[in-house]
C-alpha atoms as a PDB file:
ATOM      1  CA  UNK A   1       0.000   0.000   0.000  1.00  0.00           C
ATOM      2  CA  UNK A   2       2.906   2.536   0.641  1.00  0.00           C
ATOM      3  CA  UNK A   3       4.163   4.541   3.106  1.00  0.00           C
ATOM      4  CA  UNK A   4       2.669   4.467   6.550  1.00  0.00           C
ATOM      5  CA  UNK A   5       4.089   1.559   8.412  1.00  0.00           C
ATOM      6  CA  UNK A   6       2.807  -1.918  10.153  1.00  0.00           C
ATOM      7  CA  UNK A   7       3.806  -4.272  12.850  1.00  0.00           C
ATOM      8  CA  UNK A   8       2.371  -6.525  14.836  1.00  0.00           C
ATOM      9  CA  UNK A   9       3.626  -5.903  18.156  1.00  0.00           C
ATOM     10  CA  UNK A  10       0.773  -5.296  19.593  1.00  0.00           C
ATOM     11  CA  UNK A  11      -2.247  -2.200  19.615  1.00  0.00           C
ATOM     12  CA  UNK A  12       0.210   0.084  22.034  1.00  0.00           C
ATOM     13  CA  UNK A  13       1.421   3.303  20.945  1.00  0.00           C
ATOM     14  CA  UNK A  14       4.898   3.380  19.855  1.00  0.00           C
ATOM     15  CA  UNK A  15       6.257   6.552  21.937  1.00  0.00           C
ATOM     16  CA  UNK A  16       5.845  10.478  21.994  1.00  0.00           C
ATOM     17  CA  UNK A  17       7.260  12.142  18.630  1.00  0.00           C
ATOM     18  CA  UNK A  18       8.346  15.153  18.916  1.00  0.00           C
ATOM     19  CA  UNK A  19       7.501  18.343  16.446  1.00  0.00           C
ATOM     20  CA  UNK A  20       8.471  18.038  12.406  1.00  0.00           C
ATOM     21  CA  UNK A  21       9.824  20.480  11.102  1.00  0.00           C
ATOM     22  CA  UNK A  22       9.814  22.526   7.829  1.00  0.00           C
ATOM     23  CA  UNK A  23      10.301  20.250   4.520  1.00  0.00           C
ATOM     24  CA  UNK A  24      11.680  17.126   7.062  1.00  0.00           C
ATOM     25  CA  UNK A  25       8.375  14.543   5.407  1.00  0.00           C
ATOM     26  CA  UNK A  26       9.607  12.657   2.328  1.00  0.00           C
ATOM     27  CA  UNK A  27       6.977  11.832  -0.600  1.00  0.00           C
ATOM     28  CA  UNK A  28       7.082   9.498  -2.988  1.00  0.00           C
ATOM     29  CA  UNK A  29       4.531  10.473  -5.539  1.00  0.00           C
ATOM     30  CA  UNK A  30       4.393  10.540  -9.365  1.00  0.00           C
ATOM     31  CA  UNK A  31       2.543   8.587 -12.203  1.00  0.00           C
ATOM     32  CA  UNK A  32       2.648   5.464  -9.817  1.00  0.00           C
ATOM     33  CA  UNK A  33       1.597   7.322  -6.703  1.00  0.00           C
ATOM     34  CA  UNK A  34       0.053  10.377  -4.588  1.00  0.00           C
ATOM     35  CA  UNK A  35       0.178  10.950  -1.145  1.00  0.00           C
ATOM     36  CA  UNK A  36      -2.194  11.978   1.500  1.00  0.00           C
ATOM     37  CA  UNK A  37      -1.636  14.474   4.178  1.00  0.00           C
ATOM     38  CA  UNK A  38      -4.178  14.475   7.405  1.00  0.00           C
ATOM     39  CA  UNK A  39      -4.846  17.432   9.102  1.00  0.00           C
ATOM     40  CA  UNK A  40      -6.497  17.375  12.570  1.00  0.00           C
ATOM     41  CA  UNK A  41      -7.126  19.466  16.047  1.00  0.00           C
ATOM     42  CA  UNK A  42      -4.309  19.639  18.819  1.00  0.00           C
ATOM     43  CA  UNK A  43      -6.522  17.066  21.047  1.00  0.00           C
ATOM     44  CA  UNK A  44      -5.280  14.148  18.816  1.00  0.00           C
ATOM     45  CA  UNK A  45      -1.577  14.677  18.301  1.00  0.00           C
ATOM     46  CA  UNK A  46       0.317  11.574  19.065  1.00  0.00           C
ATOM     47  CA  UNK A  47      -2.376   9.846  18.275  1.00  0.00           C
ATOM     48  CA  UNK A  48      -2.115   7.077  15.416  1.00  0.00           C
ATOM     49  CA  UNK A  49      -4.505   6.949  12.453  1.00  0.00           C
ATOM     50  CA  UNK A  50      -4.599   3.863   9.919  1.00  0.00           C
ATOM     51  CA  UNK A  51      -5.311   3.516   6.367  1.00  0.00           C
ATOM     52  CA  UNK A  52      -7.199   1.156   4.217  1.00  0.00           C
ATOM     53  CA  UNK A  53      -7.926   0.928   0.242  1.00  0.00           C
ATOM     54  CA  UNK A  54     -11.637   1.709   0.203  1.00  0.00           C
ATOM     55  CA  UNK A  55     -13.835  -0.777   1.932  1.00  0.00           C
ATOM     56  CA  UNK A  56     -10.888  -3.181   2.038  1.00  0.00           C
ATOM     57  CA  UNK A  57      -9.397  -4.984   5.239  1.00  0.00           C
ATOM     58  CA  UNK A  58      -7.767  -3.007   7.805  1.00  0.00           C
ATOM     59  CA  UNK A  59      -4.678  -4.124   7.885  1.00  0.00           C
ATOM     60  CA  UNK A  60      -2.561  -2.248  10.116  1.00  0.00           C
ATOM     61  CA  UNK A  61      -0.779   0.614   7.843  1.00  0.00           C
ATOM     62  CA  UNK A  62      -0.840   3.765  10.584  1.00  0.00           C
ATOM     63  CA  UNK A  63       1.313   7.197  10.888  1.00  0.00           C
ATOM     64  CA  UNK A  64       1.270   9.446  13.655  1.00  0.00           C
ATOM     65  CA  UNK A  65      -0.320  12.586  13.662  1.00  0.00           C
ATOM     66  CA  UNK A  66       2.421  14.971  14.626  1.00  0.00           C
ATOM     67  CA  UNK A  67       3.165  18.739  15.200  1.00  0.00           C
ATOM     68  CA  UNK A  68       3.964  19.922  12.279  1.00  0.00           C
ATOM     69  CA  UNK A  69       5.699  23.447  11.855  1.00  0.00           C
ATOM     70  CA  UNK A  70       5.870  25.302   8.670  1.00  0.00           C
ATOM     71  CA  UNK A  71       6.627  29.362   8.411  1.00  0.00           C
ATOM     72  CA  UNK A  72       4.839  31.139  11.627  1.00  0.00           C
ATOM     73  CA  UNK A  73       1.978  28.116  11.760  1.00  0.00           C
ATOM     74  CA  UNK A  74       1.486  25.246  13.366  1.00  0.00           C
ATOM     75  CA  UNK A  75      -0.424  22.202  12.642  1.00  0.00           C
ATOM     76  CA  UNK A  76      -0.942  18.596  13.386  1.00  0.00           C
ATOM     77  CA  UNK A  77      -1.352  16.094  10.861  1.00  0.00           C
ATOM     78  CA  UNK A  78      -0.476  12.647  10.413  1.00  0.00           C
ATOM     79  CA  UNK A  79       1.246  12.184   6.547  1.00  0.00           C
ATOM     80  CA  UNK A  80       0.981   9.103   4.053  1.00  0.00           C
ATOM     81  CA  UNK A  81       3.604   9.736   2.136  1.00  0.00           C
ATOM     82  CA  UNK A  82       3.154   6.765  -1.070  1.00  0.00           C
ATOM     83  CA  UNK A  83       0.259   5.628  -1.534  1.00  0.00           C
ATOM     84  CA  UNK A  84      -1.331   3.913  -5.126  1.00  0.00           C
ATOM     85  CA  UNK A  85      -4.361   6.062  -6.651  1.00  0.00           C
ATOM     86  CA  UNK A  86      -7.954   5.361  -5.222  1.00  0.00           C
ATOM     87  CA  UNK A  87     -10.420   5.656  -2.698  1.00  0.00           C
ATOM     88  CA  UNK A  88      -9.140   4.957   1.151  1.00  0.00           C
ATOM     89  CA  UNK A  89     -10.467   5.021   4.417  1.00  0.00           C
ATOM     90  CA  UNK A  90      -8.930   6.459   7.447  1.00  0.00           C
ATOM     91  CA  UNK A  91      -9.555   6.165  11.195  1.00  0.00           C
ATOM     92  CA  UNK A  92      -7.899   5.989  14.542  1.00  0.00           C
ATOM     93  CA  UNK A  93      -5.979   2.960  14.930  1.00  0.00           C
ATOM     94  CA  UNK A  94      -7.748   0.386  15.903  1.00  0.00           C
ATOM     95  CA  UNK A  95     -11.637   2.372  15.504  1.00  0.00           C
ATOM     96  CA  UNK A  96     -13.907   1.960  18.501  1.00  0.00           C
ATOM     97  CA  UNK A  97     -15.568   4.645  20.615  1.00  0.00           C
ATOM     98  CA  UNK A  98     -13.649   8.318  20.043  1.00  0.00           C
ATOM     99  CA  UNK A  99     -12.595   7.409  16.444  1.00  0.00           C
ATOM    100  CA  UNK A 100     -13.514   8.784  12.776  1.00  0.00           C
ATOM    101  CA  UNK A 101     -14.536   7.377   9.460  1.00  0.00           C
ATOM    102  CA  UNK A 102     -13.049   9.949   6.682  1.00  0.00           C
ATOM    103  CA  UNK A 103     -13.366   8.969   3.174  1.00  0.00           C
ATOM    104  CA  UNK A 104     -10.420   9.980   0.426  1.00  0.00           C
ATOM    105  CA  UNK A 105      -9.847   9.835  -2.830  1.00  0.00           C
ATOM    106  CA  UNK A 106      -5.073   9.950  -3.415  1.00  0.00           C
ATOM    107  CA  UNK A 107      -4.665  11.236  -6.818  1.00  0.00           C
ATOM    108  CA  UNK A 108      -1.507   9.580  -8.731  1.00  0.00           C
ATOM    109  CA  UNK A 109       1.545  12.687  -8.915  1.00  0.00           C
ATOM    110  CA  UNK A 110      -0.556  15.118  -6.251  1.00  0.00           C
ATOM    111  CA  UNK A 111      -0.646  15.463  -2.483  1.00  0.00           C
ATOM    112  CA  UNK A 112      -4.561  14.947  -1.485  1.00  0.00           C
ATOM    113  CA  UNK A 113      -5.555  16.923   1.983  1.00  0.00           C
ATOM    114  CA  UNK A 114      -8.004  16.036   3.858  1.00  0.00           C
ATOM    115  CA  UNK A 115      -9.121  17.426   7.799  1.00  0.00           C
ATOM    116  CA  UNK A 116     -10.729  15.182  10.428  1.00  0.00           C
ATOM    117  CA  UNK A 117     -14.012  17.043  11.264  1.00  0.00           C
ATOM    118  CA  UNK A 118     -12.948  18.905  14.822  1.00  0.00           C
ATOM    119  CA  UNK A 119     -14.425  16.467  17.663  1.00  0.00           C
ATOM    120  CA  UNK A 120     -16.541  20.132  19.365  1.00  0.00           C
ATOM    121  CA  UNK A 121     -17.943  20.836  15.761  1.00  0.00           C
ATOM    122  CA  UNK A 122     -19.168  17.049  15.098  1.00  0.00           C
ATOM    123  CA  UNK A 123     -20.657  16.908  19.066  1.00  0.00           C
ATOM    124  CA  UNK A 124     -22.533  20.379  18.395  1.00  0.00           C
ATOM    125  CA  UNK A 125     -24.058  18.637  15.165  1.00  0.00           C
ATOM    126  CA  UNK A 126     -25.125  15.766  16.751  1.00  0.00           C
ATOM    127  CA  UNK A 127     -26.539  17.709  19.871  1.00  0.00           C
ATOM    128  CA  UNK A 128     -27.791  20.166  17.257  1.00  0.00           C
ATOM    129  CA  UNK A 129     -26.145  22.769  18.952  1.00  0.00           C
ATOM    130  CA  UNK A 130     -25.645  26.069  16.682  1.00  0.00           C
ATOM    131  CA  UNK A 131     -22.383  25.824  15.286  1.00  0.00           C
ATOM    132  CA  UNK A 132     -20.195  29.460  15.693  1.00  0.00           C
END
């Protein structure tokens, strides 16, 4: 599938990773593959989010989601950096309670971004809370 990485040593996380910083992320992308960049809030860096093709067996293939610091900004994001063209899914490792279902489509010889919906904006919609 690409970049991303799997082991089976169990569903633990693998240890705190410190910031990125600029241009330190290395993609592999061209006519045989894209990549896919995941942007998310503060509340879930460290975690670990895994990939799948679409509607295909999770297998295992995760990436952190890291602090990520480019010119004055930050951001956290978690970075697939091969990956063949098509639909994927993406999640927290593992799914269950607390987790997200985001749907993708990597484009061959681009860089597709895509944002987990913020956890306080997805609990106001369900609540039907006004959203700011």
């Amino acid at each position: 599938m690409g970049s991303g990485h799997h082991h089976d040593d169990g569903p633990g996380p693998e240890g705190p990773l410190g910031p990125s910083g600029e241009a330190c992320v290395v993609l592999d992308i061209g006519p045989h593959a894209g990549a896919l960049v995941v942007y998310t809030d503060v509340d879930l860096a460290g975690a670990e989010i895994e990939i799948r093709p679409g509607a295909g067996t999770w297998l295992g293939t995760h990436t952190a989601v890291r602090e990520r610091h480019g010119g004055r900004r930050v951001l956290y994001a978690g970075v697939f950096g091969s990956l063949a063209a098509g639909p994927y899914d993406v999640r927290l490792k593992g799914g269950g309670p607390g987790s997200f279902d985001l749907a993708v489509e990597v484009v061959a010889g681009s860089v597709t971004e895509a944002r987990v919906p913020s956890r306080a904006r997805a609990s106001a919609q369900l609540s039907g809370a006004p959203l700011g």
